[in-house]
PDB file of N, CA and C in Angstrom:
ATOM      1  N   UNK A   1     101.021 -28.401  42.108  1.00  0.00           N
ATOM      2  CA  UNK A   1     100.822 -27.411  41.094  1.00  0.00           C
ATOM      3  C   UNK A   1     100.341 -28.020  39.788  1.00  0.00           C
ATOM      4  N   UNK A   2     101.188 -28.939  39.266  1.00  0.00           N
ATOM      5  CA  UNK A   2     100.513 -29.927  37.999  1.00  0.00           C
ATOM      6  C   UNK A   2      98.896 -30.198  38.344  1.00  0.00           C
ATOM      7  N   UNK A   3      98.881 -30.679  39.605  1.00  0.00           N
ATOM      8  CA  UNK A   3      97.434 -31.387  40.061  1.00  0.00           C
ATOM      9  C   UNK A   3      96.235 -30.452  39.699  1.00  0.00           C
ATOM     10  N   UNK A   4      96.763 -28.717  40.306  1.00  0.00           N
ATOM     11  CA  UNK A   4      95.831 -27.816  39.569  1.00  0.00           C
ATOM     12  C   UNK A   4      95.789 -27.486  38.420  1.00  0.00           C
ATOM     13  N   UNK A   5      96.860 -27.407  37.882  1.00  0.00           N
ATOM     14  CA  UNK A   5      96.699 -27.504  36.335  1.00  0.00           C
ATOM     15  C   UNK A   5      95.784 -28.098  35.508  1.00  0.00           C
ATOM     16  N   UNK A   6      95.736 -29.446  35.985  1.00  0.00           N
ATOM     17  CA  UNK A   6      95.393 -30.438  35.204  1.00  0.00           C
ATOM     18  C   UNK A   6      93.760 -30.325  35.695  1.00  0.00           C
ATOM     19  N   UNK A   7      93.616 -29.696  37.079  1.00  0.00           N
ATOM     20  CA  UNK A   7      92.348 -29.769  37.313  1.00  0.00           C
ATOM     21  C   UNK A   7      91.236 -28.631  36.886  1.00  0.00           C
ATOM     22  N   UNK A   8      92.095 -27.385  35.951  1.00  0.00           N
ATOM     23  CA  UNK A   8      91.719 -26.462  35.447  1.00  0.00           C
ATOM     24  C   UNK A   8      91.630 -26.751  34.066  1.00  0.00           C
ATOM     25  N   UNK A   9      92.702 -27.303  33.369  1.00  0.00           N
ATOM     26  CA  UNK A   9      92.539 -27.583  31.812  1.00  0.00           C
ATOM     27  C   UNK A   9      91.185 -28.733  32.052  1.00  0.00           C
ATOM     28  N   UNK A  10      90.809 -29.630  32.730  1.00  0.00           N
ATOM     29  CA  UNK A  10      89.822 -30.728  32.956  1.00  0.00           C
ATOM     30  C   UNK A  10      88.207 -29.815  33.427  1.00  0.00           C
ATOM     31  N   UNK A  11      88.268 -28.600  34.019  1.00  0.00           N
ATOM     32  CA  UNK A  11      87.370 -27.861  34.489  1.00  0.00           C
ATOM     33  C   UNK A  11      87.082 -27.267  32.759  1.00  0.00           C
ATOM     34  N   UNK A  12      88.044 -26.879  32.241  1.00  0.00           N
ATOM     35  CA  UNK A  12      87.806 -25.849  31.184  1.00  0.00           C
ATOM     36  C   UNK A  12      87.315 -27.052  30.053  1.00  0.00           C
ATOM     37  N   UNK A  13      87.861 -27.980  29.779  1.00  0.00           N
ATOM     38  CA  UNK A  13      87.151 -29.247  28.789  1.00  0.00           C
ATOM     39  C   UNK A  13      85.534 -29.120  29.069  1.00  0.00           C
ATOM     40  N   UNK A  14      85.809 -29.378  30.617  1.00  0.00           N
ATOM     41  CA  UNK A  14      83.921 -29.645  30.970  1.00  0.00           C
ATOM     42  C   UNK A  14      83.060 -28.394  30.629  1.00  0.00           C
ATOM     43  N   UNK A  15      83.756 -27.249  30.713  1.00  0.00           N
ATOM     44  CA  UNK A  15      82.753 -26.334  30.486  1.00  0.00           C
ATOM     45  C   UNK A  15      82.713 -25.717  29.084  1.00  0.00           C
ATOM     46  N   UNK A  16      83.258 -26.438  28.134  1.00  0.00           N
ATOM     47  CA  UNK A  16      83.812 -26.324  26.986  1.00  0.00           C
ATOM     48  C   UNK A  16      82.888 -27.356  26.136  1.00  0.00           C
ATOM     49  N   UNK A  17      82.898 -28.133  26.558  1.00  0.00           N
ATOM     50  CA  UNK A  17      81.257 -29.417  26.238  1.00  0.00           C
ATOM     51  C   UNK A  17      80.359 -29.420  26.625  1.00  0.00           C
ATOM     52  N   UNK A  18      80.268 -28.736  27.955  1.00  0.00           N
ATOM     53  CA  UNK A  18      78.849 -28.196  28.275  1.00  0.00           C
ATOM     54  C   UNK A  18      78.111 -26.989  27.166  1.00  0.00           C
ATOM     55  N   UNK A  19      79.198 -26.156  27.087  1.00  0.00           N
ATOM     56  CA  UNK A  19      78.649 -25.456  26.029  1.00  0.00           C
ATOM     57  C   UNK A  19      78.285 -25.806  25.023  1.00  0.00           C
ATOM     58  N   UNK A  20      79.434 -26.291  24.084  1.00  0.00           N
ATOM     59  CA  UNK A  20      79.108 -26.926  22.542  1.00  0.00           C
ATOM     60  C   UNK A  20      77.526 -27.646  22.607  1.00  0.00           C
ATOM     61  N   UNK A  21      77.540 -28.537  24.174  1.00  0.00           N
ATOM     62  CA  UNK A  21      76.202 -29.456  24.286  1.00  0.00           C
ATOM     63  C   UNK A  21      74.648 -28.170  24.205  1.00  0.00           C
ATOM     64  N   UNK A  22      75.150 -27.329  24.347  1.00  0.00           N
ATOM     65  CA  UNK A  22      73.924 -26.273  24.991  1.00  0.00           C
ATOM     66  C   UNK A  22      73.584 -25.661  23.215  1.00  0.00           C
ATOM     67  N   UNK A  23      74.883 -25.587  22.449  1.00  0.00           N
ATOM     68  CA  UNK A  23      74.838 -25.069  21.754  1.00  0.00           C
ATOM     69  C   UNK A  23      74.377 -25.995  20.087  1.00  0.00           C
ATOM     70  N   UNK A  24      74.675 -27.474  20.414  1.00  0.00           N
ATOM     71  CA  UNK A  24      73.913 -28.316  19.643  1.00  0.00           C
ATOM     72  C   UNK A  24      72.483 -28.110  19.663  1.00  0.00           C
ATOM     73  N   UNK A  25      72.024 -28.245  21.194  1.00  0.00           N
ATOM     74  CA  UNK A  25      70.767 -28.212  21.255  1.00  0.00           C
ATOM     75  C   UNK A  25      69.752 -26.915  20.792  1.00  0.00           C
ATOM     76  N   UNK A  26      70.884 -25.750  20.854  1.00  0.00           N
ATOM     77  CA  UNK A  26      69.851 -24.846  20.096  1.00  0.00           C
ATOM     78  C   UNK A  26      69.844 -24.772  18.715  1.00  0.00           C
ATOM     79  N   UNK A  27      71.418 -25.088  17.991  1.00  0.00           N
ATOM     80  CA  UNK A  27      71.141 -25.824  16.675  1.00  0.00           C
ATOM     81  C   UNK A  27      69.672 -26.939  16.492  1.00  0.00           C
ATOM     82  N   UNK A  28      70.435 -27.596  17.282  1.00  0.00           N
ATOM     83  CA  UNK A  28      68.934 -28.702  16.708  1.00  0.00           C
ATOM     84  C   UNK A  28      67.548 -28.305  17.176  1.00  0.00           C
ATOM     85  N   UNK A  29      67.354 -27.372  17.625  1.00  0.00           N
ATOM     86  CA  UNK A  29      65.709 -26.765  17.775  1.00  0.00           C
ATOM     87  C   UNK A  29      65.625 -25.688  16.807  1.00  0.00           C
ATOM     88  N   UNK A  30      66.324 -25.020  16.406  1.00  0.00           N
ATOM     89  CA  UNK A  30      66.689 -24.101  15.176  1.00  0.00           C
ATOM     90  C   UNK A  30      65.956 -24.611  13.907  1.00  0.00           C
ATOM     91  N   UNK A  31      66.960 -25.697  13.383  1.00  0.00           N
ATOM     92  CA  UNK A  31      66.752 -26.749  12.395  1.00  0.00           C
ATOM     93  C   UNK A  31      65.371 -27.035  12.592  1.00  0.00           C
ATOM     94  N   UNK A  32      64.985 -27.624  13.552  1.00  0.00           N
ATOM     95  CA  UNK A  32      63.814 -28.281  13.609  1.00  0.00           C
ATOM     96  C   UNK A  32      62.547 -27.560  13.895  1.00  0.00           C
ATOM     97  N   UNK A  33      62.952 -26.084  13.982  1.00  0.00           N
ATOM     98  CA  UNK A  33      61.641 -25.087  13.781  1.00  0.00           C
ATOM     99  C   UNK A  33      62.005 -24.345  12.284  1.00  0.00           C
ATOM    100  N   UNK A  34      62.977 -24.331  11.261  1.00  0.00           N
ATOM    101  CA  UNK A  34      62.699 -23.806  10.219  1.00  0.00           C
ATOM    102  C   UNK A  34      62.188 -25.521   9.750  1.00  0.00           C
ATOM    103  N   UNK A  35      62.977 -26.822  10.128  1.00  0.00           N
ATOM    104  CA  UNK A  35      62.056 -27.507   8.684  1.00  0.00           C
ATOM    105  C   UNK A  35      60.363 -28.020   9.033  1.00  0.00           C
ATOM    106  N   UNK A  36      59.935 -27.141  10.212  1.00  0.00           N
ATOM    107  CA  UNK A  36      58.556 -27.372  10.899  1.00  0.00           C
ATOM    108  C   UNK A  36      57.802 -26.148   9.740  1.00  0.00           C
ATOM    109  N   UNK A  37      58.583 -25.049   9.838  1.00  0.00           N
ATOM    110  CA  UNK A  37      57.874 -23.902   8.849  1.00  0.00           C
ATOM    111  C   UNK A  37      58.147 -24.558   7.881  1.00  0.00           C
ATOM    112  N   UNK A  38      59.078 -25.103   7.188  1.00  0.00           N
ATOM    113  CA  UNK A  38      59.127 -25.366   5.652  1.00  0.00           C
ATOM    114  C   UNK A  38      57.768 -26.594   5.403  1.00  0.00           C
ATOM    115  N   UNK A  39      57.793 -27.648   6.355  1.00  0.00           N
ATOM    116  CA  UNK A  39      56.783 -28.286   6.158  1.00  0.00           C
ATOM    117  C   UNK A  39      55.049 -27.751   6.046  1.00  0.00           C
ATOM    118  N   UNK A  40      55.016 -26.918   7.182  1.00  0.00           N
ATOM    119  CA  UNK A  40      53.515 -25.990   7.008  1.00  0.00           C
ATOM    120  C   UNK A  40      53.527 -25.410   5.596  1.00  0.00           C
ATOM    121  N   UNK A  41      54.567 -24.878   5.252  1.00  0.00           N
ATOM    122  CA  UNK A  41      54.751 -23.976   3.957  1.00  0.00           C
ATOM    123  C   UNK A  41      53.974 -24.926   2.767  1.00  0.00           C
ATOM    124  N   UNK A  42      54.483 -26.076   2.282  1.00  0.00           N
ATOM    125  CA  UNK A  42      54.497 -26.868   1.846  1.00  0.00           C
ATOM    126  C   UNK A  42      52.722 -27.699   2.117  1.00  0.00           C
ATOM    127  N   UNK A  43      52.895 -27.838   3.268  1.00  0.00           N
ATOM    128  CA  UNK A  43      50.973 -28.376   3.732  1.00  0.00           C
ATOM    129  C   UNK A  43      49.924 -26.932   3.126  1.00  0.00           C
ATOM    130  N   UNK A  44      50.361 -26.042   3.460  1.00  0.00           N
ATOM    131  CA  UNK A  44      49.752 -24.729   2.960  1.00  0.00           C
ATOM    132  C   UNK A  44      49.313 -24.667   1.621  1.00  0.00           C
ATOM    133  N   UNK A  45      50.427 -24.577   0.963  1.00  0.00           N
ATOM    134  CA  UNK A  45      50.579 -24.992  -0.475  1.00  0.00           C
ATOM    135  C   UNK A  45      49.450 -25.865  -1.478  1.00  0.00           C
ATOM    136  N   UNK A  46      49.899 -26.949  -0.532  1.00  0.00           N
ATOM    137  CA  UNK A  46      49.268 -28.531  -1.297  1.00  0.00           C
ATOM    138  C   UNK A  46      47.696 -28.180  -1.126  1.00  0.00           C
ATOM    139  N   UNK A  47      47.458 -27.749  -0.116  1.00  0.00           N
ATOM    140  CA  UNK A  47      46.192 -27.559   0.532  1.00  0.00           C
ATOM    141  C   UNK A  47      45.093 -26.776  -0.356  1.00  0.00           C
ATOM    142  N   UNK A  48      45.665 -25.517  -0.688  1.00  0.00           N
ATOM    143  CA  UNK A  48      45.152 -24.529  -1.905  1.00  0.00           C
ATOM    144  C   UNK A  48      44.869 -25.121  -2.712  1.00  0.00           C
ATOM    145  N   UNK A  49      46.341 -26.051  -3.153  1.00  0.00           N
ATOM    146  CA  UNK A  49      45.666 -26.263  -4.832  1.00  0.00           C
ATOM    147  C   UNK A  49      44.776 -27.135  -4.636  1.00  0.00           C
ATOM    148  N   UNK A  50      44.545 -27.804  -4.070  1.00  0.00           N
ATOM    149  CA  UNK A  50      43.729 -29.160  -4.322  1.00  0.00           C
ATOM    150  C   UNK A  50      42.452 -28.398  -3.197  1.00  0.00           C
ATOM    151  N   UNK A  51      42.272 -27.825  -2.965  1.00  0.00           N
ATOM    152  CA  UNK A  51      41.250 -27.169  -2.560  1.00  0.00           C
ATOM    153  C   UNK A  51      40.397 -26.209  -3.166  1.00  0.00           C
ATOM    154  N   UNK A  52      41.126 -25.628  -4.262  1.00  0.00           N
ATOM    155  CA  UNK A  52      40.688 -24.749  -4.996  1.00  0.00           C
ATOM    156  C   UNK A  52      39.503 -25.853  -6.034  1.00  0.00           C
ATOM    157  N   UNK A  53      40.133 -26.871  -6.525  1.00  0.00           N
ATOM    158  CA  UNK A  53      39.479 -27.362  -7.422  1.00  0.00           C
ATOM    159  C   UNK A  53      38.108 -28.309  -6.509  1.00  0.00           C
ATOM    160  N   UNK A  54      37.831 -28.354  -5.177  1.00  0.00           N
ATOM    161  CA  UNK A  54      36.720 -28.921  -4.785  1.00  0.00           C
ATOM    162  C   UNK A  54      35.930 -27.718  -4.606  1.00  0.00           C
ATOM    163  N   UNK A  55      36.349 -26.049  -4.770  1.00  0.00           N
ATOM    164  CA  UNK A  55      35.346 -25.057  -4.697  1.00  0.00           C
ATOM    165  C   UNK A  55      35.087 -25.104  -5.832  1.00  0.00           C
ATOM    166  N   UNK A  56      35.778 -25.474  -7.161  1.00  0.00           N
ATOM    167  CA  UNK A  56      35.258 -25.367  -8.090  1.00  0.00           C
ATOM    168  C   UNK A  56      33.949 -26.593  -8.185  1.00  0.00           C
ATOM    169  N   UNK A  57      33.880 -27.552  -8.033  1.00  0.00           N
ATOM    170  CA  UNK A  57      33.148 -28.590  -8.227  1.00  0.00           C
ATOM    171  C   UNK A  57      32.090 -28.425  -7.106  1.00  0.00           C
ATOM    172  N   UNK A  58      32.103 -27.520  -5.977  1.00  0.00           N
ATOM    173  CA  UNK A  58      30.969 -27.114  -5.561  1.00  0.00           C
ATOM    174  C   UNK A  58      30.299 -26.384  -6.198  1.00  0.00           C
ATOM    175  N   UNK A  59      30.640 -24.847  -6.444  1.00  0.00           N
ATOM    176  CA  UNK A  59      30.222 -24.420  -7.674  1.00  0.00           C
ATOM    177  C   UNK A  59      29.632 -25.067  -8.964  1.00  0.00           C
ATOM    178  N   UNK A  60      29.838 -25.768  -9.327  1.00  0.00           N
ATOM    179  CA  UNK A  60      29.397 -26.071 -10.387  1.00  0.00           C
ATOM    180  C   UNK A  60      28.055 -27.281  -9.994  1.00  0.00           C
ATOM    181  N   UNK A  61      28.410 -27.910  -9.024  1.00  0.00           N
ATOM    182  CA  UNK A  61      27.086 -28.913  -8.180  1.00  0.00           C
ATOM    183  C   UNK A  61      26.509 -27.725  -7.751  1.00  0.00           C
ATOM    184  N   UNK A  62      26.530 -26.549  -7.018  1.00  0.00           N
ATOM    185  CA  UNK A  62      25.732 -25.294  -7.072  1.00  0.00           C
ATOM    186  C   UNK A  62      24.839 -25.006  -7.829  1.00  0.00           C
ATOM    187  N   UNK A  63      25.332 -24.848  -8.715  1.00  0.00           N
ATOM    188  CA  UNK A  63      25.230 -24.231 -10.028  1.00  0.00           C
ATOM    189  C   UNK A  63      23.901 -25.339 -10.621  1.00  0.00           C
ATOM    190  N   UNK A  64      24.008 -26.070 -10.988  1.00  0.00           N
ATOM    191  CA  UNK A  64      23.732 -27.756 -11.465  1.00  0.00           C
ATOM    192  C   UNK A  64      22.286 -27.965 -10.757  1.00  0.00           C
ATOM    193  N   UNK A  65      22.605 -27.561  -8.963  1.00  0.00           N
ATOM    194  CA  UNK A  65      20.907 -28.395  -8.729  1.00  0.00           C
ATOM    195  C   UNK A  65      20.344 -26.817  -8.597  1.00  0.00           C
ATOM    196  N   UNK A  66      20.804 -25.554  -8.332  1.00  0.00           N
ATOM    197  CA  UNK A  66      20.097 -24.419  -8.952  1.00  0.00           C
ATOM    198  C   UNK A  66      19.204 -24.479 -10.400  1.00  0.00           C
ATOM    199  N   UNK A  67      19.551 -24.903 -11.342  1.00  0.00           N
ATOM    200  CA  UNK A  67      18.592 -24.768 -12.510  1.00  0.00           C
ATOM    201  C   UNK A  67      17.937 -25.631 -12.853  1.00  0.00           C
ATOM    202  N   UNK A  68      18.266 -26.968 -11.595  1.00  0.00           N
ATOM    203  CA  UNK A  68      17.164 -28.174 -11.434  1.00  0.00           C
ATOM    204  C   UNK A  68      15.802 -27.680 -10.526  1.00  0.00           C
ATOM    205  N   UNK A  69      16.347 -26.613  -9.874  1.00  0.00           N
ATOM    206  CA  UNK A  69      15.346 -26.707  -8.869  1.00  0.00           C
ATOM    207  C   UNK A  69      14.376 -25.439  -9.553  1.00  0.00           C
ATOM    208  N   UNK A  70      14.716 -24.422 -10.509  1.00  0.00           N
ATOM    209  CA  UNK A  70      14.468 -23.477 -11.622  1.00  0.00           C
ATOM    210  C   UNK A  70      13.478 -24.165 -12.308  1.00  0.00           C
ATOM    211  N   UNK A  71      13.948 -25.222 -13.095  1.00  0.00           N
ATOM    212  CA  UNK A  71      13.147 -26.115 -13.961  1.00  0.00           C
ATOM    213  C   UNK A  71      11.844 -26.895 -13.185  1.00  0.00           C
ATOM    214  N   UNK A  72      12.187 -27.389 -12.099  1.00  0.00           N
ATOM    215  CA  UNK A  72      10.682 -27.966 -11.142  1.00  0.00           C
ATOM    216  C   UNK A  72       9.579 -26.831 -11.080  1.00  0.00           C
ATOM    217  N   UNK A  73      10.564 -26.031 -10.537  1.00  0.00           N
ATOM    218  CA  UNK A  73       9.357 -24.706 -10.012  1.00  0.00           C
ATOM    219  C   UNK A  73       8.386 -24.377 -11.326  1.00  0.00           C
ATOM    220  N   UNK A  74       9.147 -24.352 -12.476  1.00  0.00           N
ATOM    221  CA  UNK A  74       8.646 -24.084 -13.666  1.00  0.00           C
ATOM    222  C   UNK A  74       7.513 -24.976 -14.207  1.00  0.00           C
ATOM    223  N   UNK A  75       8.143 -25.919 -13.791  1.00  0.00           N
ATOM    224  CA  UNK A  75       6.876 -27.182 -14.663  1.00  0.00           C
ATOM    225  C   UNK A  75       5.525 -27.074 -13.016  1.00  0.00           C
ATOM    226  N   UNK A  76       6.426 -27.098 -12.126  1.00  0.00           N
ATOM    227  CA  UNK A  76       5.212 -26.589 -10.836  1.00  0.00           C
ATOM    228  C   UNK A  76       4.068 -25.427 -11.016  1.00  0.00           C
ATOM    229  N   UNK A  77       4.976 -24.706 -12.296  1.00  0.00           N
ATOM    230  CA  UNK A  77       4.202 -23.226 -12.592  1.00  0.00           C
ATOM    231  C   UNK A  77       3.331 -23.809 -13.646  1.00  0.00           C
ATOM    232  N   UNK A  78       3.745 -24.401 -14.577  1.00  0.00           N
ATOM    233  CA  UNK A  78       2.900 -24.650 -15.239  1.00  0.00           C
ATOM    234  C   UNK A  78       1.619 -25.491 -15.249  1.00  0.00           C
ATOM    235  N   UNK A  79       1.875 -26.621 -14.835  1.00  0.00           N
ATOM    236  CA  UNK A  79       1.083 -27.753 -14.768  1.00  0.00           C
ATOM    237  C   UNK A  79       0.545 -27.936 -12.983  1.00  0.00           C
ATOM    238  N   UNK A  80       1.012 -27.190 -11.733  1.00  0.00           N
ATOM    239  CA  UNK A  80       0.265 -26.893 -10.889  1.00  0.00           C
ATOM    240  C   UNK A  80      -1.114 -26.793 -10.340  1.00  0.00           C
ATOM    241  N   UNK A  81      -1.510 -26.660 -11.296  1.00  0.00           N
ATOM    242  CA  UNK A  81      -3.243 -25.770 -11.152  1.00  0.00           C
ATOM    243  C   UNK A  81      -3.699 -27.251 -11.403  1.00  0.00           C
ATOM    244  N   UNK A  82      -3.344 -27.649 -12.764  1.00  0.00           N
ATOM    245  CA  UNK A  82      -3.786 -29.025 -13.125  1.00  0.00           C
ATOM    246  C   UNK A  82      -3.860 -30.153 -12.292  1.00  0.00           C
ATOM    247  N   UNK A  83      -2.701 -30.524 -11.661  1.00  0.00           N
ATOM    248  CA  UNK A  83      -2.579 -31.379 -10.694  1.00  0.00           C
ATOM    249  C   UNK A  83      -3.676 -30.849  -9.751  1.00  0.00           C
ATOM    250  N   UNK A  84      -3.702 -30.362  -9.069  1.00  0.00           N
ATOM    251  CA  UNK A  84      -4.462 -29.557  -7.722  1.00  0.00           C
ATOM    252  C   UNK A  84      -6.110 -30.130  -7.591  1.00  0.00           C
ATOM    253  N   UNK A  85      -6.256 -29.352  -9.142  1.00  0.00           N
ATOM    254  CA  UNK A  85      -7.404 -29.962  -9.979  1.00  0.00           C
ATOM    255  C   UNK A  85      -7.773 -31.581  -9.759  1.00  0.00           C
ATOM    256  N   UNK A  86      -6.702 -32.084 -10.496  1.00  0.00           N
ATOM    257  CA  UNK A  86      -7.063 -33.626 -10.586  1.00  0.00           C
ATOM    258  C   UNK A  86      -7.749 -34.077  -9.297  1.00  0.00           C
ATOM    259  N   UNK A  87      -6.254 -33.613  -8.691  1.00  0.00           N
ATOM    260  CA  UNK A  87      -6.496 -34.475  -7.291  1.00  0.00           C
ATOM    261  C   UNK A  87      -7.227 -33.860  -6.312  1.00  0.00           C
ATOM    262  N   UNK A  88      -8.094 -32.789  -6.316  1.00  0.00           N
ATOM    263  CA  UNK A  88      -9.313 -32.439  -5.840  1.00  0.00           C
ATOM    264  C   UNK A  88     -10.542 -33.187  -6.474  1.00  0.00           C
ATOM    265  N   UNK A  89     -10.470 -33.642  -7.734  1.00  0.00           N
ATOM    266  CA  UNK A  89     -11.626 -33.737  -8.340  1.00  0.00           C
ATOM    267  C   UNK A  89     -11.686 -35.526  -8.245  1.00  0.00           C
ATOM    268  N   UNK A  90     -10.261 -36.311  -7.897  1.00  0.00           N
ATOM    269  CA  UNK A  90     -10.673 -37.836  -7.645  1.00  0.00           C
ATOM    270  C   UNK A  90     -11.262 -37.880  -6.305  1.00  0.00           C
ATOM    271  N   UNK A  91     -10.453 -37.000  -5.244  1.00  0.00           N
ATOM    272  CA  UNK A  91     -10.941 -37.185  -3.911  1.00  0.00           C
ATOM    273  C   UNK A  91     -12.163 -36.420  -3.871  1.00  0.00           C
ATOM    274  N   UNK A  92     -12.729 -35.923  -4.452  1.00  0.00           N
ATOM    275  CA  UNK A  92     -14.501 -35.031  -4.009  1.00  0.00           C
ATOM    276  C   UNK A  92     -15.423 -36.130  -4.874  1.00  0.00           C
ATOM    277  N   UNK A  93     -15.113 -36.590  -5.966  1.00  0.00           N
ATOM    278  CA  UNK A  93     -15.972 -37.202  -7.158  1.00  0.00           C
ATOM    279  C   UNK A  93     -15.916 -39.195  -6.689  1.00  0.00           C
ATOM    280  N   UNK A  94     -16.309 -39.816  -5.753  1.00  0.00           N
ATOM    281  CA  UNK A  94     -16.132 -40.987  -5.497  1.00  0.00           C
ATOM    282  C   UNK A  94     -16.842 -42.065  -5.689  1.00  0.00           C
ATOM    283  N   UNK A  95     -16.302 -43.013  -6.429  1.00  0.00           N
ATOM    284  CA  UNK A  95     -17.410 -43.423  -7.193  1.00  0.00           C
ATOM    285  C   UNK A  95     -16.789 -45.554  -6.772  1.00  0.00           C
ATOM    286  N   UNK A  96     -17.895 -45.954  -5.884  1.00  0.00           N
ATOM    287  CA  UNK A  96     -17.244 -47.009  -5.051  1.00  0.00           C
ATOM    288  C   UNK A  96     -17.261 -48.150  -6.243  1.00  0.00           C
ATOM    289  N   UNK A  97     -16.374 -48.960  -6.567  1.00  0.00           N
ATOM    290  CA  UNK A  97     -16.449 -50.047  -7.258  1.00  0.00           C
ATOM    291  C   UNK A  97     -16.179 -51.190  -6.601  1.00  0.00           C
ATOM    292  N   UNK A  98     -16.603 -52.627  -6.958  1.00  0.00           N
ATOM    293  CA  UNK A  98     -16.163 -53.849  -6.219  1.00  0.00           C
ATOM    294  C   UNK A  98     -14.908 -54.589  -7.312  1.00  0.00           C
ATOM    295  N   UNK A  99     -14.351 -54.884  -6.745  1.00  0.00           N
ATOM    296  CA  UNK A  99     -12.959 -55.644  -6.932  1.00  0.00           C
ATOM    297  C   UNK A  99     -13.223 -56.405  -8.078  1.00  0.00           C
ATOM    298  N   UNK A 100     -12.397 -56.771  -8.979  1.00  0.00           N
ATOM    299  CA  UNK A 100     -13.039 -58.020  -9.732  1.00  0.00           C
ATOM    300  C   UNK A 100     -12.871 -59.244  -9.180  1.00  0.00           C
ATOM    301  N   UNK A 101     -11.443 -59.313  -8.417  1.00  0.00           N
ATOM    302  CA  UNK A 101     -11.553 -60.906  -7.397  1.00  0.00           C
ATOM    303  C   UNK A 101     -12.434 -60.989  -6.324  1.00  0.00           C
ATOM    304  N   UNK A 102     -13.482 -60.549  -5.905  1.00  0.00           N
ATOM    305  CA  UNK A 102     -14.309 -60.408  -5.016  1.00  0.00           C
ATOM    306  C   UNK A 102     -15.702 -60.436  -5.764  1.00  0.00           C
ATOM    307  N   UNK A 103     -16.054 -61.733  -5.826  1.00  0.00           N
ATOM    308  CA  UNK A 103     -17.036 -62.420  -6.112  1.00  0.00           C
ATOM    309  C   UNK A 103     -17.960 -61.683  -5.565  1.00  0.00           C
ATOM    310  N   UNK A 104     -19.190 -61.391  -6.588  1.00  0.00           N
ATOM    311  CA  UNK A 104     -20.357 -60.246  -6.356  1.00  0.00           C
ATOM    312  C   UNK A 104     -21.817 -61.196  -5.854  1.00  0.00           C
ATOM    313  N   UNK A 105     -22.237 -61.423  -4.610  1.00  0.00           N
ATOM    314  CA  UNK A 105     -23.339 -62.447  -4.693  1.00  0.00           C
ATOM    315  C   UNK A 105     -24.745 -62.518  -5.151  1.00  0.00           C
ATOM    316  N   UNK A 106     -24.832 -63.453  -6.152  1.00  0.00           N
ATOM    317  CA  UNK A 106     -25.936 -63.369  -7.071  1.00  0.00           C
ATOM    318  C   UNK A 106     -25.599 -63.705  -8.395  1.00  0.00           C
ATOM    319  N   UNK A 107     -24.232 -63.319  -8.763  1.00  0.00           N
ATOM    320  CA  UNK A 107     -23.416 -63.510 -10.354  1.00  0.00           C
ATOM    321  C   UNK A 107     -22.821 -64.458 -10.335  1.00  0.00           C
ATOM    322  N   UNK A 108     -22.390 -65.402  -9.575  1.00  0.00           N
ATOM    323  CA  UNK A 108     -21.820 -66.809  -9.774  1.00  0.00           C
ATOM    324  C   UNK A 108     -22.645 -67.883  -9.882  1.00  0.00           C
TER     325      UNK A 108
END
């Protein structure tokens, strides 16, 4: 009779630590999925701010080669025709010269 006793209080221990064991483990997956959200929270966070300020600095490099490329077109507008000009009028107008290091035969 003791023998069952003892083999029931020893049954009830084991299933008494089996639990607590079952019940750590959902503690510790608990824990370790809120400090998984607290960490995203936190990556989330960091992420914005310091993200916000490289849209700003796109923007503004935006911004920056926009009224560079404003200003080309402009001087393209202006002085365009001219160029076009030139360089139609060296390549049609050709006028052959000899080198000066290239000894002319007859002048030496």
């Amino acid at each position: 009779m003791a023998e069952r006793e003892a083999q029931k209080i020893v049954q009830k221990a084991r299933e008494y630590r089996s639990k607590r064991v079952k019940d750590a483990r959902s503690e510790a997956q608990k824990e370790i999925e809120d400090y998984r959200i607290q960490k995203e929270e936190e990556f989330q966070k960091f992420e914005k701010e310091h993200t916000s300020g490289n849209k700003k600095a796109e923007e503004d490099a935006s911004k920056d080669a926009e009224e560079q490329v404003k200003a080309i077109r402009s001087a393209g507008d202006k002085q365009g025709q001219k160029v076009v000009d030139d360089l139609l009028r060296v390549v049609t107008d050709v006028r052959p010269e000899v080198p000066e290091r290239v000894a002319v035969p007859g002048k030496a």
